[in-house]
C-alpha atoms as a PDB file:
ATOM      1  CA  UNK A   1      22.130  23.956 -32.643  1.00  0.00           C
ATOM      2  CA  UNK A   2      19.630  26.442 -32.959  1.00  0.00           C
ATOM      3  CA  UNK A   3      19.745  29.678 -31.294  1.00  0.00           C
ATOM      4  CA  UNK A   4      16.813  30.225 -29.128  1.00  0.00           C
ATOM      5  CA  UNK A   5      15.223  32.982 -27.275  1.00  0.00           C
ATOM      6  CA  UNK A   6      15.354  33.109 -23.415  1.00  0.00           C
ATOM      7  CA  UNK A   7      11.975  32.879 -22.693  1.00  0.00           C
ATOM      8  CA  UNK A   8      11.182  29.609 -24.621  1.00  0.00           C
ATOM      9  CA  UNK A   9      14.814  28.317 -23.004  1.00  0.00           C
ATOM     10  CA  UNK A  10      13.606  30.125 -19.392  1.00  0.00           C
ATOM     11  CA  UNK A  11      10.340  28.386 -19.690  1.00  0.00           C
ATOM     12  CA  UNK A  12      11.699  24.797 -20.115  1.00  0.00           C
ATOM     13  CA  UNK A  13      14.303  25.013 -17.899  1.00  0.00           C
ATOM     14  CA  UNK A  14      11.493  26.402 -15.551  1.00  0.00           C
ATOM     15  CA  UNK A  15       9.432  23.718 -16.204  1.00  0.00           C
ATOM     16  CA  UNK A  16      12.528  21.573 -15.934  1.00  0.00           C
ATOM     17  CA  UNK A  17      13.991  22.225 -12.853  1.00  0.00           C
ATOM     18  CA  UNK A  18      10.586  21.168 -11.229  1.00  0.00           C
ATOM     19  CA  UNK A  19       9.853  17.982 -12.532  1.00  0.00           C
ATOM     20  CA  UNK A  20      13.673  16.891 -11.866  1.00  0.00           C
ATOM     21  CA  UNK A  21      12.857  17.725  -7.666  1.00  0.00           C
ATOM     22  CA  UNK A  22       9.915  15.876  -8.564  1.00  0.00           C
ATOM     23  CA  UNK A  23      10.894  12.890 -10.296  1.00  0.00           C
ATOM     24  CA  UNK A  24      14.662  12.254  -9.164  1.00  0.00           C
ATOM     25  CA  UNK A  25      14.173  12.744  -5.465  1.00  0.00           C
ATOM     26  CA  UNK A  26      15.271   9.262  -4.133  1.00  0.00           C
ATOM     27  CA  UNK A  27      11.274   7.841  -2.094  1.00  0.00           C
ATOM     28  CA  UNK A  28       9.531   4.797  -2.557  1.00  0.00           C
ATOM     29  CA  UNK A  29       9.948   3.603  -6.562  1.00  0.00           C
ATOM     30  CA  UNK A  30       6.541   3.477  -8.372  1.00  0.00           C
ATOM     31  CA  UNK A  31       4.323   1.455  -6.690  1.00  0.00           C
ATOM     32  CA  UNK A  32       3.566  -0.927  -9.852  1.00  0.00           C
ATOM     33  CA  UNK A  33       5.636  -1.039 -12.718  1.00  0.00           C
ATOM     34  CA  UNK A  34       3.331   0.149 -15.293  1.00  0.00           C
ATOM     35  CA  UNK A  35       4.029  -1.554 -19.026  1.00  0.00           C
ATOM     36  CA  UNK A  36       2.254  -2.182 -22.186  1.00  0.00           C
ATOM     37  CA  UNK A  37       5.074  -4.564 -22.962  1.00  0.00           C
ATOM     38  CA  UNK A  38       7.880  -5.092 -25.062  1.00  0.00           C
ATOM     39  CA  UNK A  39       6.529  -4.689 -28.700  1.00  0.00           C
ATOM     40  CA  UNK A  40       5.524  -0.903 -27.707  1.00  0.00           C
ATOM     41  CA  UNK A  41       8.850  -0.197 -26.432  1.00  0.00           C
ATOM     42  CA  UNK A  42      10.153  -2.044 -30.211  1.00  0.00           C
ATOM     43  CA  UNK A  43       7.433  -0.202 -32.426  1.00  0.00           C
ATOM     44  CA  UNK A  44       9.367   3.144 -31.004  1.00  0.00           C
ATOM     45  CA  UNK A  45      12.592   1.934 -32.186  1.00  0.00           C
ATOM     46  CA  UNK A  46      13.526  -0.865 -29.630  1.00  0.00           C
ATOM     47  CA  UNK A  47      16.999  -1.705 -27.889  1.00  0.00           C
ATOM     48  CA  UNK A  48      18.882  -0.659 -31.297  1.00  0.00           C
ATOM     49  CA  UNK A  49      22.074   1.975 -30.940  1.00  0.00           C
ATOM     50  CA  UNK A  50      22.057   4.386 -33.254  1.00  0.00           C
ATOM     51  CA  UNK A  51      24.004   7.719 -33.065  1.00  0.00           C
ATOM     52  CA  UNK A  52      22.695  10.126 -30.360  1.00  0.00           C
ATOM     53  CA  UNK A  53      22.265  13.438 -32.127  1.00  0.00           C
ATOM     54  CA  UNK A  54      22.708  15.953 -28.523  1.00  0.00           C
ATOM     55  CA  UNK A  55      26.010  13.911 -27.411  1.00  0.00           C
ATOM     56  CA  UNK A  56      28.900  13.518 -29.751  1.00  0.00           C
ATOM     57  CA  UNK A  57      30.129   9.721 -29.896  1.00  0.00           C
ATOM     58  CA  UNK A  58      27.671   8.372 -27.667  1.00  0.00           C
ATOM     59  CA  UNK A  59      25.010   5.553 -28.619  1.00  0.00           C
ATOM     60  CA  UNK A  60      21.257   5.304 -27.902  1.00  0.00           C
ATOM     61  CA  UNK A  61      19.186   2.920 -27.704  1.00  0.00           C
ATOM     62  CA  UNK A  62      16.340   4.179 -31.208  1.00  0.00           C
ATOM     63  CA  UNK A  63      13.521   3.426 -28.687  1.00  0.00           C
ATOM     64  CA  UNK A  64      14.736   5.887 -26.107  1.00  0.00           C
ATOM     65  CA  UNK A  65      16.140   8.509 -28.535  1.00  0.00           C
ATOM     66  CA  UNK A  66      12.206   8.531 -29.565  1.00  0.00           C
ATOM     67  CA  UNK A  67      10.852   8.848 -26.081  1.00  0.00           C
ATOM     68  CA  UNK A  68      13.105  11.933 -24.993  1.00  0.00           C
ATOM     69  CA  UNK A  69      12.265  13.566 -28.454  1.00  0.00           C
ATOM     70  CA  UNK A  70       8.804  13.629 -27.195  1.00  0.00           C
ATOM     71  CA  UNK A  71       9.668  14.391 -23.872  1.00  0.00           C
ATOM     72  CA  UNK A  72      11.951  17.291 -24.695  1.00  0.00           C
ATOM     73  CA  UNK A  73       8.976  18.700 -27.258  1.00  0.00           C
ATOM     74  CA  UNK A  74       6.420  18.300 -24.116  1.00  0.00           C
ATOM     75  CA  UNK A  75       8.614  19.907 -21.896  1.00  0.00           C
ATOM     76  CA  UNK A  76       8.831  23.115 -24.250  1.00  0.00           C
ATOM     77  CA  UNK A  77       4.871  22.705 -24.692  1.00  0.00           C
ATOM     78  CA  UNK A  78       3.984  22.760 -20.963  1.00  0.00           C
ATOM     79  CA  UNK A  79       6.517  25.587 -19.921  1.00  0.00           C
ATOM     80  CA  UNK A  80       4.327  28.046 -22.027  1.00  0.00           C
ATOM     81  CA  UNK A  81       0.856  26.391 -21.039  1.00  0.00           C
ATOM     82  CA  UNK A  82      -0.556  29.166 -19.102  1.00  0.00           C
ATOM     83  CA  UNK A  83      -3.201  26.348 -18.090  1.00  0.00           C
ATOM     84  CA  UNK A  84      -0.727  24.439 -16.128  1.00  0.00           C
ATOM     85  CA  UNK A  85       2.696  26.085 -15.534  1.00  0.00           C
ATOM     86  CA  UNK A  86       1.599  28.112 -12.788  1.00  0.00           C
ATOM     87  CA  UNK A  87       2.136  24.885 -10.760  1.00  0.00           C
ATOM     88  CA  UNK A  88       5.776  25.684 -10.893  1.00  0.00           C
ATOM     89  CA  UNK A  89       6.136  28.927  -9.873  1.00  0.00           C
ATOM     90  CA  UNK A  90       9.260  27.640  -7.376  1.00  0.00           C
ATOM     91  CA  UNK A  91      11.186  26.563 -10.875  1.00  0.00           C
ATOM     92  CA  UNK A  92      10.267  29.664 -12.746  1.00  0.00           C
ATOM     93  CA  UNK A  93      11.451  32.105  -9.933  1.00  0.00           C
ATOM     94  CA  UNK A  94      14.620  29.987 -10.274  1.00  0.00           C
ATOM     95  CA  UNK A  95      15.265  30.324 -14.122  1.00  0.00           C
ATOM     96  CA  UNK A  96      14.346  33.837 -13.919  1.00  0.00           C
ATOM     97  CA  UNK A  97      17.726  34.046 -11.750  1.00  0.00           C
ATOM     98  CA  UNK A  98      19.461  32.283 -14.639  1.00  0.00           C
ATOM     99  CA  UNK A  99      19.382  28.632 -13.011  1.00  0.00           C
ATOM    100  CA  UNK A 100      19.018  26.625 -16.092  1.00  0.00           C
ATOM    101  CA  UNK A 101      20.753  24.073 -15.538  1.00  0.00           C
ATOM    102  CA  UNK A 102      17.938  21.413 -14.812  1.00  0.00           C
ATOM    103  CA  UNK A 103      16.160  20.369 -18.605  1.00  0.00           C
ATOM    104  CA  UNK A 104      19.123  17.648 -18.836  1.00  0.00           C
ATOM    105  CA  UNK A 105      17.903  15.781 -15.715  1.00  0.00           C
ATOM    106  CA  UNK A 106      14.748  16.399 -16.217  1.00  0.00           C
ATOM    107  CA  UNK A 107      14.700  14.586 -19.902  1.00  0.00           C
ATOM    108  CA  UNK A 108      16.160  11.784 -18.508  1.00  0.00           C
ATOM    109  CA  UNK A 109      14.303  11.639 -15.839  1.00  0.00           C
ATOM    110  CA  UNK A 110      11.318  11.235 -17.699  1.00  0.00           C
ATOM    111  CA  UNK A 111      12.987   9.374 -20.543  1.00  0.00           C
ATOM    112  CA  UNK A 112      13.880   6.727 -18.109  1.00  0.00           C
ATOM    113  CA  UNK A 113       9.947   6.625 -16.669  1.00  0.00           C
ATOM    114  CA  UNK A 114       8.646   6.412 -19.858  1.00  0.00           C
ATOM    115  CA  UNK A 115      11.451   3.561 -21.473  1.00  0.00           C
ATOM    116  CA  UNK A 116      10.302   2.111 -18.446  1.00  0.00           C
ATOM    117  CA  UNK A 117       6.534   1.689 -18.891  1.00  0.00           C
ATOM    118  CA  UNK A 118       6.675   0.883 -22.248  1.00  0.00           C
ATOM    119  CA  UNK A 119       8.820  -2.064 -22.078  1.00  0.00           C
ATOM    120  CA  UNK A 120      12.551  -1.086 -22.101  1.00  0.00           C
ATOM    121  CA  UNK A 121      14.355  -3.853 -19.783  1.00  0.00           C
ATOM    122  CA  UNK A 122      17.229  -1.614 -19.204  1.00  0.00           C
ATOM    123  CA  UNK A 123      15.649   1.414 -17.776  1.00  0.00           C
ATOM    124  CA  UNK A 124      14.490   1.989 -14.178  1.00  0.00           C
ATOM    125  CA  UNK A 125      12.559   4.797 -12.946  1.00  0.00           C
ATOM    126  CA  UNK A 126      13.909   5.362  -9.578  1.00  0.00           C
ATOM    127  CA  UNK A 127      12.287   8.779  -8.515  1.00  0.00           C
ATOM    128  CA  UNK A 128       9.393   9.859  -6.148  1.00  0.00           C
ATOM    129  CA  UNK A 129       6.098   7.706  -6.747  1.00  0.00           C
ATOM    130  CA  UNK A 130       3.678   9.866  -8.761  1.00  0.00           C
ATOM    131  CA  UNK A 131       1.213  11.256  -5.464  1.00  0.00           C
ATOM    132  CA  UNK A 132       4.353  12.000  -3.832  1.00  0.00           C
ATOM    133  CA  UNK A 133       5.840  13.800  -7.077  1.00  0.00           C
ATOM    134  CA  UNK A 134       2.484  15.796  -7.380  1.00  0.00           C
ATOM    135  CA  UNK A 135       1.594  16.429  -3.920  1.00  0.00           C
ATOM    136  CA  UNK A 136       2.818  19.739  -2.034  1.00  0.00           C
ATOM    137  CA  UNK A 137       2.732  18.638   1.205  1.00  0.00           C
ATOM    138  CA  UNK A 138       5.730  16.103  -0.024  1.00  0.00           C
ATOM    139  CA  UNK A 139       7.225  18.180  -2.463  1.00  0.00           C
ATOM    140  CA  UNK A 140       7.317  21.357  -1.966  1.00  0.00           C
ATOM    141  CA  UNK A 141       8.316  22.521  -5.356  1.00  0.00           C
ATOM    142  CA  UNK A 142       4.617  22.207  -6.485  1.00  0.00           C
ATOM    143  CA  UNK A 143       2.326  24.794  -6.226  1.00  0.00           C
ATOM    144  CA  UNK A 144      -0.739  23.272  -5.823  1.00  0.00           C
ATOM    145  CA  UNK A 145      -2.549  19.770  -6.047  1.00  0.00           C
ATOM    146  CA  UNK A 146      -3.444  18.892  -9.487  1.00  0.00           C
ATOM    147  CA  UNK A 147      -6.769  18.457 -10.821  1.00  0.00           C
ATOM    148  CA  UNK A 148      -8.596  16.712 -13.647  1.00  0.00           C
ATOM    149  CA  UNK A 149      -8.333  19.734 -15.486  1.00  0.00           C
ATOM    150  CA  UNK A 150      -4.947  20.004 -15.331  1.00  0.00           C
ATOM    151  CA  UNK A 151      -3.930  16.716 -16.156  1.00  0.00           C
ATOM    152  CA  UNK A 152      -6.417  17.071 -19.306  1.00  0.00           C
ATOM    153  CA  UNK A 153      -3.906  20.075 -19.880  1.00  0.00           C
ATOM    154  CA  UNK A 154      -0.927  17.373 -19.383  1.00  0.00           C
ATOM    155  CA  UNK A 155      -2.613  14.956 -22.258  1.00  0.00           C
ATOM    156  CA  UNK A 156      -2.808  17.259 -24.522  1.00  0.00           C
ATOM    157  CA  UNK A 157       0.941  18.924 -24.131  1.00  0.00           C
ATOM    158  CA  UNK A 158       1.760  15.567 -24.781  1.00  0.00           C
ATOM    159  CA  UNK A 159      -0.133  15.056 -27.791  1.00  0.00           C
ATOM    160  CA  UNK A 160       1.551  18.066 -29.080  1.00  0.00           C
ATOM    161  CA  UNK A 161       4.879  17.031 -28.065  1.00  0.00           C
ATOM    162  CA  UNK A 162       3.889  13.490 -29.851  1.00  0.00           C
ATOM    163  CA  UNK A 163       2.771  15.103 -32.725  1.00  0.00           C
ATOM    164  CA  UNK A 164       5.706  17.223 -33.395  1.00  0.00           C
ATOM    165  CA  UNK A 165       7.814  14.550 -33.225  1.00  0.00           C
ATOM    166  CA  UNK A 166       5.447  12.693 -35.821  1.00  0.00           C
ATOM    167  CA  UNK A 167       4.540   9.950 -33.749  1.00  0.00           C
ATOM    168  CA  UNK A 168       1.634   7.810 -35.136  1.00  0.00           C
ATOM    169  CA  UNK A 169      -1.464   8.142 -33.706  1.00  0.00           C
ATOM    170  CA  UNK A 170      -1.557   4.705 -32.900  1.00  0.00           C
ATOM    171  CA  UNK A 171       0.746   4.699 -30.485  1.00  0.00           C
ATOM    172  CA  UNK A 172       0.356   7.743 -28.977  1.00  0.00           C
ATOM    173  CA  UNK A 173      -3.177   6.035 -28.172  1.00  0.00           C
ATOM    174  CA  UNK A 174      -0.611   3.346 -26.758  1.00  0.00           C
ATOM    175  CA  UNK A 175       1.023   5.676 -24.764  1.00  0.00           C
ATOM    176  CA  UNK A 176      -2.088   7.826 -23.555  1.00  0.00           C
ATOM    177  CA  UNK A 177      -3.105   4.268 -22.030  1.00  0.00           C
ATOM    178  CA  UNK A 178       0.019   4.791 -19.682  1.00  0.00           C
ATOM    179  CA  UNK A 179      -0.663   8.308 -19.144  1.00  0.00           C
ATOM    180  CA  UNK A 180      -4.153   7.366 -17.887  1.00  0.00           C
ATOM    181  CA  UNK A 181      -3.248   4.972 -15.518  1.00  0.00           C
ATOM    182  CA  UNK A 182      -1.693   7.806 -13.562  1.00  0.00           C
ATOM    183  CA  UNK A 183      -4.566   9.984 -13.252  1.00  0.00           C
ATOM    184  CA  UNK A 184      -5.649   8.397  -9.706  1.00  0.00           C
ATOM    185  CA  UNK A 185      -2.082   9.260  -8.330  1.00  0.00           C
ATOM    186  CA  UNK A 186      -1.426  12.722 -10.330  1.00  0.00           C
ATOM    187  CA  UNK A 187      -4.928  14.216  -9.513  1.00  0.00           C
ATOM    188  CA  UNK A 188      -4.983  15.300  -5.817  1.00  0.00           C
ATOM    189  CA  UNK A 189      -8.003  17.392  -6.022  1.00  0.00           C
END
């Protein structure tokens, strides 16, 4: 592995420990089980095990190994987005005490949303519904409501966590259709 420098690791862990309070807290599921279908969920490498590369001897499904490669490289992204990252000032006074514990929970987290809502029949995302995830009055590890700017900041992290993972344009399209269906629960402002 790597060595990194503590801010990049401070920043996603900052970023991390946020989104785990705000996707793994048990509340209503998701409202509607957003999906594209199947054949997305197969065009990003489907139910196939190959060898996951962070866990010795452990399998992983190709499709999901994908996802949290983008979701780890968006996580990374956002935690030094000045645009949005001051929504999460809660996690960041936590990492800045050395709590860095959360970017495991968070990945999978999110993985498990994402396997989710493009296809994967294994996966179920179980956390807070996505107003109550982004909302401070019911979590109050967010700093703020989210607005349309904001979640424009969110698309485009993503795109950069796509694109460094050389996804195809195509389907991050795909996946930006999921991403938009959110913006009526994310944006609270």
């Amino acid at each position: 592995m790597k060595k990194l420098t503590f801010l990049p690791i401070a920043l996603a862990a900052f970023f991390s420990v946020l989104l785990i309070e705000s996707c793994s807290k048990s509340s209503s599921p998701m409202p509607a089980k957003t999906t594209i279908g199947t054949a997305l969920y197969d065009t990003l490498g489907g139910t196939a095990l190959v060898a996951d590369p962070t866990h010795s001897g452990a399998m992983i499904e190709k499709g999901r190994l994908a996802i949290r490669g983008v979701i780890d490289s968006t996580i990374f992204v956002i935690a030094g987005d000045s645009k949005i990252n001051g929504h999460f000032t809660v996690l960041l006074s936590e990492v800045t005490k050395g709590d860095l514990s959360g970017f495991t929970d968070l990945s999978e987290n999110l993985t498990t949303f994402v396997a989710g809502a493009t296809g994967a029949k294994d996966y179920i995302y179980i956390g807070l519904n996505m107003h109550d995830a982004h909302n401070p009055a019911t979590n109050d590890r967010m700093n703020g409501k989210a607005t349309n700017a904001d979640f424009d900041a969110f698309v485009a992290d993503l795109v950069t966590g796509a694109n460094k993972n050389k996804v195809p344009a195509s389907i991050i399209n795909s996946l930006g259709k999921i991403v938009e269906s959110l913006r009526s629960t994310v944006v609270q402002m």
